[in-house]
Protein backbone atom coordinates (compact mmCIF):
# COMPACT_ATOMS: atom_id res chain seq x y z
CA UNK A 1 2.73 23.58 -53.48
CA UNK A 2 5.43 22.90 -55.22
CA UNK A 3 9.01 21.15 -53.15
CA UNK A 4 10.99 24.57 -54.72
CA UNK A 5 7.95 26.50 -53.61
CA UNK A 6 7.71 25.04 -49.80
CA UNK A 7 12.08 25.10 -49.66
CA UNK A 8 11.84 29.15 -50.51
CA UNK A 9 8.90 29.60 -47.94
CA UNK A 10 10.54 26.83 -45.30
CA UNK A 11 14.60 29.12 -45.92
CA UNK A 12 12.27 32.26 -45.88
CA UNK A 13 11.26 31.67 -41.99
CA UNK A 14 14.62 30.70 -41.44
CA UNK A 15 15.72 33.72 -42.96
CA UNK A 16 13.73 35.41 -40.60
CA UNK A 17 14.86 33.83 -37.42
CA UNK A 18 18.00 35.53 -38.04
CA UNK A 19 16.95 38.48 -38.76
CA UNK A 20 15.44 38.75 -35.72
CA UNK A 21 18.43 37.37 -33.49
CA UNK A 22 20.76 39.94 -34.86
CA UNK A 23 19.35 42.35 -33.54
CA UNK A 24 18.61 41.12 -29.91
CA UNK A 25 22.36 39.75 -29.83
CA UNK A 26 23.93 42.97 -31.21
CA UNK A 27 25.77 43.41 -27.69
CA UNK A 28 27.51 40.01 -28.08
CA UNK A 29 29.13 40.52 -31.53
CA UNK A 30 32.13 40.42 -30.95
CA UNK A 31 31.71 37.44 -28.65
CA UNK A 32 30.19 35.16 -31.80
CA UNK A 33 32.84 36.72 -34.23
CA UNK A 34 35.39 35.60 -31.93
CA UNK A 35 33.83 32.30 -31.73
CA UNK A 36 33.52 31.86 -35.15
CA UNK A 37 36.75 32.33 -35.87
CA UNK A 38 38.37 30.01 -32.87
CA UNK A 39 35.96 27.51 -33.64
CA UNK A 40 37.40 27.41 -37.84
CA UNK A 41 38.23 23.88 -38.21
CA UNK A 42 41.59 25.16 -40.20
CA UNK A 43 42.99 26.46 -36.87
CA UNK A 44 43.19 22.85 -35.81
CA UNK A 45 46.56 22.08 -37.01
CA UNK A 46 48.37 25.35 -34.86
CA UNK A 47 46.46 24.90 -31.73
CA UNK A 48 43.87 22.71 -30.99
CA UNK A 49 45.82 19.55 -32.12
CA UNK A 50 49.32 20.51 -31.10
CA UNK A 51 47.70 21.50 -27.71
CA UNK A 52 46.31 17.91 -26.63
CA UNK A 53 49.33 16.07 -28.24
CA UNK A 54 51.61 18.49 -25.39
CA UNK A 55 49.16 17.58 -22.78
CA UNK A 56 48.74 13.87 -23.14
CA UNK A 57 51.69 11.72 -23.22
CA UNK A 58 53.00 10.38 -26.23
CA UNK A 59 51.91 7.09 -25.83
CA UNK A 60 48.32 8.02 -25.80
CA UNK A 61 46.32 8.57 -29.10
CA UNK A 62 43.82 11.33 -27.95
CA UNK A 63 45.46 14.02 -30.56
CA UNK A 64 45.83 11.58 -33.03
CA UNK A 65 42.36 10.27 -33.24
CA UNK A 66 40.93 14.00 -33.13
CA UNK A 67 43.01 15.20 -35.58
CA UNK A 68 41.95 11.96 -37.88
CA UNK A 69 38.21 13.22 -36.96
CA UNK A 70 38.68 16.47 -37.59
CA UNK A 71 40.18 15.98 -40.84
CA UNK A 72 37.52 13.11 -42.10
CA UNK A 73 34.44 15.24 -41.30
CA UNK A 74 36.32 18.34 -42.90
CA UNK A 75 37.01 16.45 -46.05
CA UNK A 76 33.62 14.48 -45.82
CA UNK A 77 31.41 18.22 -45.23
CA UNK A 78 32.45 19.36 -48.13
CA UNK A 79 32.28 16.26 -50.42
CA UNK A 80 28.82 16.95 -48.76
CA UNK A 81 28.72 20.69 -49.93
CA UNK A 82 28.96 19.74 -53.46
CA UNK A 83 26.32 16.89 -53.62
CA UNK A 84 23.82 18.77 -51.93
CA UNK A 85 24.49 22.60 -52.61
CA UNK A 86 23.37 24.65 -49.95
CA UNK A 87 22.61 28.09 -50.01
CA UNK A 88 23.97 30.31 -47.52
CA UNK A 89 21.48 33.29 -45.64
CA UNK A 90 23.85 36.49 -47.12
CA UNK A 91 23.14 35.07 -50.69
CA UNK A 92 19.98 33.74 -50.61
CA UNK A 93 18.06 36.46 -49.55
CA UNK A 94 19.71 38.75 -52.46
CA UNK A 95 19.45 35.96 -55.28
CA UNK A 96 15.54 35.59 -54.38
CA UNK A 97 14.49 39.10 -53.48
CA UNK A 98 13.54 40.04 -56.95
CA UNK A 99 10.72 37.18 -56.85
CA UNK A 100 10.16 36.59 -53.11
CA UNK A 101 9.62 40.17 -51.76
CA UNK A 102 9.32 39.25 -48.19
CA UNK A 103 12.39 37.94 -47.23
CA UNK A 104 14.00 40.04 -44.68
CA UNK A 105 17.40 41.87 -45.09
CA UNK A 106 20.14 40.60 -42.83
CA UNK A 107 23.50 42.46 -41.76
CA UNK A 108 26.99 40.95 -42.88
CA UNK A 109 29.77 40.89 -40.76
CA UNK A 110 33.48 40.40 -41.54
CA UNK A 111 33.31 36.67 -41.68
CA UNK A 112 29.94 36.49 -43.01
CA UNK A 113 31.20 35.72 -46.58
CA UNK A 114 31.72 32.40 -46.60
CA UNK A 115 32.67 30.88 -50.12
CA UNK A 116 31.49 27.58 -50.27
CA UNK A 117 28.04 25.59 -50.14
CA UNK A 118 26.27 25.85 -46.96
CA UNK A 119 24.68 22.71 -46.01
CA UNK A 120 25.98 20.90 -44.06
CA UNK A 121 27.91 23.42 -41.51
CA UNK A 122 31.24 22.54 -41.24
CA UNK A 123 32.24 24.57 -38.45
CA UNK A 124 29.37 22.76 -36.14
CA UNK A 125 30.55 19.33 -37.72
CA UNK A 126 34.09 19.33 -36.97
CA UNK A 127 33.63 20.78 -33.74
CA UNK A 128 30.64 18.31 -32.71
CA UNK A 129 33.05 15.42 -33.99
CA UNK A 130 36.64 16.26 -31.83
CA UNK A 131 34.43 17.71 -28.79
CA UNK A 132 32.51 14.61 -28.64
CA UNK A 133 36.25 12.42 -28.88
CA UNK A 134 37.64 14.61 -26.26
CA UNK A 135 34.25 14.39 -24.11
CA UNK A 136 34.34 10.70 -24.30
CA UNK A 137 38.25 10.05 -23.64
CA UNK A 138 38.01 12.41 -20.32
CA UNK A 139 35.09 9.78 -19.12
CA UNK A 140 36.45 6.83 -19.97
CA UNK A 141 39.70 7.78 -18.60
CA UNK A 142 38.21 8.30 -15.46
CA UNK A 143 36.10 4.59 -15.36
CA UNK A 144 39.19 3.03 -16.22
CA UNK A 145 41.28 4.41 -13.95
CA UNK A 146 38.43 3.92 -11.16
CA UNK A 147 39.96 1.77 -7.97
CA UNK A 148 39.23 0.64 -4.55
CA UNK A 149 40.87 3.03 -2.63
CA UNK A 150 40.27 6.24 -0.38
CA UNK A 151 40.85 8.29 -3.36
CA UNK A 152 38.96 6.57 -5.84
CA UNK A 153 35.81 8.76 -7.38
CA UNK A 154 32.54 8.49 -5.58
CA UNK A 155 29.49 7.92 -7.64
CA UNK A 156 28.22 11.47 -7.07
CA UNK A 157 31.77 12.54 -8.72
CA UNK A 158 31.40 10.49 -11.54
CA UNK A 159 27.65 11.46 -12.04
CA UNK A 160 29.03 15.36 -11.82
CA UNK A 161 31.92 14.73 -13.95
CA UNK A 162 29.53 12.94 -16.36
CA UNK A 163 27.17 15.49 -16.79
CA UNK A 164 29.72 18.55 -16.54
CA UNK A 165 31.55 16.96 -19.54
CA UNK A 166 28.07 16.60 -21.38
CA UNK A 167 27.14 20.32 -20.55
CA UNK A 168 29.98 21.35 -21.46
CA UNK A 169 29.82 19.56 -24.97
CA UNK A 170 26.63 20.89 -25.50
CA UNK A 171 27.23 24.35 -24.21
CA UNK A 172 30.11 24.99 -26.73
CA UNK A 173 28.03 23.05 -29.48
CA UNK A 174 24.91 25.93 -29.33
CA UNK A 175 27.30 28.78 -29.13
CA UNK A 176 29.45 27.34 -32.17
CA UNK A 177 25.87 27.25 -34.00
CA UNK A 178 25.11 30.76 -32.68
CA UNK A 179 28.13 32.18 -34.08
CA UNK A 180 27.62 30.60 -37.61
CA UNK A 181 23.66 31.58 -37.66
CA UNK A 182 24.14 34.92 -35.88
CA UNK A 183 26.88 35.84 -38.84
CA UNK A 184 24.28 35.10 -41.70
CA UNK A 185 26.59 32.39 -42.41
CA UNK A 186 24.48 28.98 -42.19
CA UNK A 187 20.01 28.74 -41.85
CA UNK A 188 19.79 27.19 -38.66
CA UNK A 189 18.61 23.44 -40.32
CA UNK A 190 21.95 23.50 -41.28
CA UNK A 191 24.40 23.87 -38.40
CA UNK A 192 21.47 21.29 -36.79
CA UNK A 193 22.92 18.62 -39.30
CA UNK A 194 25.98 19.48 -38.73
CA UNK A 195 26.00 19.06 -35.41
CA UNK A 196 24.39 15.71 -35.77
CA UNK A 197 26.51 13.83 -38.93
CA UNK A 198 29.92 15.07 -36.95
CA UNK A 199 28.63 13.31 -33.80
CA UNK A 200 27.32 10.06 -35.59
CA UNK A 201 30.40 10.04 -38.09
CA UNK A 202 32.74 10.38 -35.04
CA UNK A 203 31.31 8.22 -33.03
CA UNK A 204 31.33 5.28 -35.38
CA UNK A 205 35.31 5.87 -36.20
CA UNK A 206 35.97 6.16 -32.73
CA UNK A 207 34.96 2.65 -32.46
CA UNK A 208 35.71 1.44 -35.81
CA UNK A 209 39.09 2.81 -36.60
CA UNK A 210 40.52 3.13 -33.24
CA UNK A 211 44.08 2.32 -32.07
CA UNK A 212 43.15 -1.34 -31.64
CA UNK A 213 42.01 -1.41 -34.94
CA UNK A 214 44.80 0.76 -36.48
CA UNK A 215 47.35 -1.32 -35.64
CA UNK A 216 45.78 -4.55 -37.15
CA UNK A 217 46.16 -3.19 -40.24
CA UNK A 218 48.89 -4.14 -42.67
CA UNK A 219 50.68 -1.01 -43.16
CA UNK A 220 50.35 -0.81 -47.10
CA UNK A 221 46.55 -0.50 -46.54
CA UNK A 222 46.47 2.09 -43.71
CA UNK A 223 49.14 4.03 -46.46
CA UNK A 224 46.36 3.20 -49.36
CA UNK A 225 43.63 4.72 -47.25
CA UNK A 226 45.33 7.69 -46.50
CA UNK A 227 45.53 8.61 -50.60
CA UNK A 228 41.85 7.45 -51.11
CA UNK A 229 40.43 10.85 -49.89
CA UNK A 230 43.09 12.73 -52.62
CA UNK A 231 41.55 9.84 -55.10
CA UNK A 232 37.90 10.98 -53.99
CA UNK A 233 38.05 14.76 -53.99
CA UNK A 234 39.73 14.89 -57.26
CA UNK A 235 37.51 12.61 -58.99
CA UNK A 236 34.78 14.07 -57.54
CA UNK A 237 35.56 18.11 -58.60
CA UNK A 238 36.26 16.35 -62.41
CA UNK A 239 32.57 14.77 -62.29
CA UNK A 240 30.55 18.00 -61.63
CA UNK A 241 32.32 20.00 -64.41
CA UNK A 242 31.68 16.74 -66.95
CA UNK A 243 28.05 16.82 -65.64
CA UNK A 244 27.88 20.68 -66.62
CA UNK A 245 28.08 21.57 -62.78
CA UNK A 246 29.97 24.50 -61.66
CA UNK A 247 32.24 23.34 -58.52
CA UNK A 248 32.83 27.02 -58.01
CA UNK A 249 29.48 28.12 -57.68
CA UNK A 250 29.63 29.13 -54.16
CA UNK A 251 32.33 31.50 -55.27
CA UNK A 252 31.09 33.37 -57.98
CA UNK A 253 27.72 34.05 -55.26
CA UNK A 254 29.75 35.09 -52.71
CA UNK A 255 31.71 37.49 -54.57
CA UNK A 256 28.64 38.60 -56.52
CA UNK A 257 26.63 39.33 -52.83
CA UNK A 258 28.90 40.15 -49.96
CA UNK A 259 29.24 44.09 -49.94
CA UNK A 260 32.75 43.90 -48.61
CA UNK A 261 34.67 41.44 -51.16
CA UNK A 262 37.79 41.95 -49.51
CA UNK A 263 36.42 40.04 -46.68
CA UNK A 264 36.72 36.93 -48.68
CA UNK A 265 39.42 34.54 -48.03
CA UNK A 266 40.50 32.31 -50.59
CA UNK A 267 40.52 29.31 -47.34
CA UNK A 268 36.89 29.08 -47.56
CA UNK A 269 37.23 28.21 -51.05
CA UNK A 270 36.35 24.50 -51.43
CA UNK A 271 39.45 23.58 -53.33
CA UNK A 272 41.49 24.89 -50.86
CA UNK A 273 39.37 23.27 -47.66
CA UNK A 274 39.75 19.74 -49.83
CA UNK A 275 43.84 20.65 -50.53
CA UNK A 276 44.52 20.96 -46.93
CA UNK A 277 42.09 18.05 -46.11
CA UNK A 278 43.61 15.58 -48.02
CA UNK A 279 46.88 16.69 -46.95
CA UNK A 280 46.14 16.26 -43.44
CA UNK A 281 44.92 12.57 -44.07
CA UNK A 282 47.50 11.62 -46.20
CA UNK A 283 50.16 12.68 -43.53
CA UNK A 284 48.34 11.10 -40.75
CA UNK A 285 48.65 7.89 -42.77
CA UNK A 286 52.44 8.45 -43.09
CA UNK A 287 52.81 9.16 -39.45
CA UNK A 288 50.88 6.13 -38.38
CA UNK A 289 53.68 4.05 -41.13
CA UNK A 290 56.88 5.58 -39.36
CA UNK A 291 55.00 4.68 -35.89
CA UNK A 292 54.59 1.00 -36.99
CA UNK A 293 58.22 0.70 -38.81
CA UNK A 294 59.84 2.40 -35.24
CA UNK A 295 57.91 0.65 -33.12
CA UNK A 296 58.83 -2.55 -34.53
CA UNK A 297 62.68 -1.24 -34.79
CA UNK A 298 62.70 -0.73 -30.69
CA UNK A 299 61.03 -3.88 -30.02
CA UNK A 300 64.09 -5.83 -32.04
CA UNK A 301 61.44 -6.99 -34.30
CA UNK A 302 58.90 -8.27 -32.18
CA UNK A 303 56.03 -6.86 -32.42
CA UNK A 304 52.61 -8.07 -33.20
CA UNK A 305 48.68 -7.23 -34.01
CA UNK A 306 48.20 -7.65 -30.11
CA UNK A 307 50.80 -5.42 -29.33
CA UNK A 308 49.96 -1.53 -28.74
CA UNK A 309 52.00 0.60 -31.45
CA UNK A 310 52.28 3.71 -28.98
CA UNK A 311 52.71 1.79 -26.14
CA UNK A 312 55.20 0.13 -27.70
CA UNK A 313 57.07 3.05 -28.82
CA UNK A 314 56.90 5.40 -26.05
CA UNK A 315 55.78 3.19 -23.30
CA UNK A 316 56.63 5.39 -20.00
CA UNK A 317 58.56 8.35 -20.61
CA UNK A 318 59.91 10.59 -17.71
CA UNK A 319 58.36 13.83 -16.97
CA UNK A 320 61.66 15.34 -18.31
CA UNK A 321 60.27 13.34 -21.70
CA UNK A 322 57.19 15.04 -21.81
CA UNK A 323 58.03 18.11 -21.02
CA UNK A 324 60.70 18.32 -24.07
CA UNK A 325 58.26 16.26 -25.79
CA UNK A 326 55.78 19.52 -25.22
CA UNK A 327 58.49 21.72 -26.22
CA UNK A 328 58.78 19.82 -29.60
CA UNK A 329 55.16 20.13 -30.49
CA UNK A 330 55.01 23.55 -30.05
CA UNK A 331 58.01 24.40 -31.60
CA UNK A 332 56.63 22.37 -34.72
CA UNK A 333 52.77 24.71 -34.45
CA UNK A 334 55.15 27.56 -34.58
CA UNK A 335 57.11 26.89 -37.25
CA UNK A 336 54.08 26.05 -39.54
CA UNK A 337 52.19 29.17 -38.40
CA UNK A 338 55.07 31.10 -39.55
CA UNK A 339 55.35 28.97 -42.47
CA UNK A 340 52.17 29.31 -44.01
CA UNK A 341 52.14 33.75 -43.42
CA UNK A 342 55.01 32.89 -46.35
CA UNK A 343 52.88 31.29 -48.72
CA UNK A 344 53.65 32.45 -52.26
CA UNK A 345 50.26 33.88 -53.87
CA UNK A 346 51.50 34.72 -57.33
CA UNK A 347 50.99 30.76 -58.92
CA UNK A 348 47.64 29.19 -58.05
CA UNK A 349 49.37 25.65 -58.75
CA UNK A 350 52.47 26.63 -56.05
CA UNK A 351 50.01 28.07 -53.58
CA UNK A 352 47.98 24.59 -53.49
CA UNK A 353 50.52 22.57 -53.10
CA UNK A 354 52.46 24.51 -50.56
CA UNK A 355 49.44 24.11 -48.39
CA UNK A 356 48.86 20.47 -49.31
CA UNK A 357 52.60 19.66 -47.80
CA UNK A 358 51.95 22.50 -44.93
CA UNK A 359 49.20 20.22 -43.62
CA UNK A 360 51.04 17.04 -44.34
CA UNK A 361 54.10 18.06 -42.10
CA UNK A 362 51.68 18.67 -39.30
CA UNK A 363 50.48 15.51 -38.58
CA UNK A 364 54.08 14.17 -39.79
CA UNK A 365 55.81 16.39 -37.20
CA UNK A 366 53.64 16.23 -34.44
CA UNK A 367 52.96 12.34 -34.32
CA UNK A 368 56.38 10.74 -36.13
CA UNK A 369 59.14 12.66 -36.36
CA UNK A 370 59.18 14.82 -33.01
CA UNK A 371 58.16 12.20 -30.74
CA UNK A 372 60.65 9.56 -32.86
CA UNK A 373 63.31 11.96 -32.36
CA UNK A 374 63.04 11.80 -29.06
CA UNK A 375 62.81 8.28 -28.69
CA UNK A 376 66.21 7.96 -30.28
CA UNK A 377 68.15 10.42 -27.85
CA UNK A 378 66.33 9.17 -24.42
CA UNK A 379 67.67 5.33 -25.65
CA UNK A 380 71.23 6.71 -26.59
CA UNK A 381 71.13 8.19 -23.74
CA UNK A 382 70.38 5.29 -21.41
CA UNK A 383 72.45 3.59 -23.22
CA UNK A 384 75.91 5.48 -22.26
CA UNK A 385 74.10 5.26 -18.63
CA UNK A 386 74.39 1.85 -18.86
């Protein structure tokens, strides 16, 4: 047997696996549509990110760091996408019928047409890679903030908390991959990689190119970085086509499969997923610039590689701070929600670059100039105190 031969026959059980889970979970459609669509790792930038940075103060990195996840193992999926050049379930099955009779026929729902590659799954990657960053800074919070005293955690806390967090990590992992199989969207081997390059990716940024390591950095390289994915992606769509490769592939199947082509959205195009990518990064690396540059304005020029940036910057901030602080990053999700609903369509060229700079300004907003802002009034401020 041939390796094309035992792929069809290996996607052709797969195939059926989901066939038959469709059925049995018809009740819960709504429930995995829903999840599918919370779980997009677009949606990032309105709510999940904009959420944590509210929650946590300022002078903590937790939104940061997912946000520089999120947008890494977005960009890096579909880099993955092209090299590898996965089918997807809804198209499969139709492309191969003609010479494979017994592949089974499996339903499409509204966010079943999916137009881009489908291995790995991106929605399980992203998700596996900020869950597992959120998972680990809830426990090492806790461990760090352990002390001898009569309300310190006992060990069967910590052993609960532990394995809640885990559960809990796990629990929305499978349902994230139930959503994306369930919806003929992704063959089960792939949301299985997904699930385990986001974890390994995120876990060896986490420790690699963490705060610590951030601010060692000269700030022309962390800037230099930040443009390498725009470098990458570009370079990399300009290779297929001189290599006779179609980078829209994925696009002319799903519009020549899905039964309801309306349902197609032009943000699951991979052009657009690598636009907003890149954008993302390179504002990140911005953001982290103006937090060096301030930093080193508050501390009258005395700052160095030991120091902590955010600490620095925002040290301890009232509660009256962080509440306005909260204020500020919502106010900013808002504005680029409503933003982006006025998007012109008509120019392909304007359309990509308004959502390149919509998901620079996030990061921008959220981690430099709200939280800068801020810093500015609250020292005027105890300045005329004084």
């Amino acid at each position: 047997m041939s390796f094309t031969d035992w792929t069809r026959q290996f996607l052709a059980h797969e195939a059926k696996l989901v066939s038959l889970l469709q059925p049995r979970s018809y009740y819960l459609e709504n429930f995995l549509h829903s999840v599918s669509v919370i779980s997009d790792p677009s949606n990032g930038i309105f709510y999940v990110y904009p959420v944590i940075a509210a929650l946590f103060s300022p002078s903590r990195s937790l939104s940061f760091d997912m946000m520089l996840i999120g947008s890494i193992l977005s960009w890096l999926s579909m880099l993955l996408k092209w090299i590898f050049s996965g089918e997807r379930p809804f198209w499969w099955i139709r492309e191969i019928a003609q010479t494979f009779p017994n592949v089974p026929v499996l339903r499409q729902m509204h966010n079943t047409c999916v137009a881009n590659p489908g291995f790995p799954s991106s929605h399980v990657m992203v998700n596996s890679g900020i869950l597992l960053v959120l998972v680990d800074a809830i426990l090492s919070r806790k461990s760090s903030t352990s002390q001898p005293s009569r309300f310190s955690p006992t060990p069967w806390y910590s052993s609960m908390l532990k394995w809640g967090c885990w559960g809990f990590y796990l629990g929305l992992l499978l349902i994230v991959m139930l959503s994306r199989v369930y919806n003929s969207a992704h063959f089960p081997h792939q949301c299985i990689w997904g699930a385990t390059l986001g974890a390994y990716v995120a876990n060896k940024i986490s420790f690699s190119w963490n705060e610590e390591w951030r601010r060692k950095q000269k700030p022309w390289k962390m800037f230099a970085l930040s443009l390498a994915p725009i470098l990458i992606a570009v370079a990399s769509y300009w290779i297929q086509k001189g290599l006779g490769i179609d980078p829209q592939r994925a696009v002319h199947l799903a519009f020549k499969w899905c039964f309801s082509p309306h349902d197609i959205s032009v943000r699951t195009t991979p052009v657009y997923y690598l636009t907003c990518c890149c954008g993302c990064m390179f504002g990140l690396g911005v953001a982290l610039l103006l937090q060096r540059m301030a930093a080193k304005f508050f501390a009258h020029g005395h700052i160095s590689s030991r120091d902590s940036t955010l600490y620095l910057l925002y040290g301890k901030n009232s509660s009256l701070f962080n509440v306005v602080h909260a204020i500020g990053i919502f106010a900013s999700a808002c504005l680029l929600f409503k933003l982006q609903n006025q998007i012109p369509t008509d120019t392909v060229t304007v359309f990509y670059f308004h959502h390149f700079a919509l998901n620079f300004a996030a990061p921008f907003l959220y981690y430099a100039f709200v939280p800068i802002i801020l810093k500015v009034i609250s020292v005027k401020l105890k300045l005329k105190k004084d």
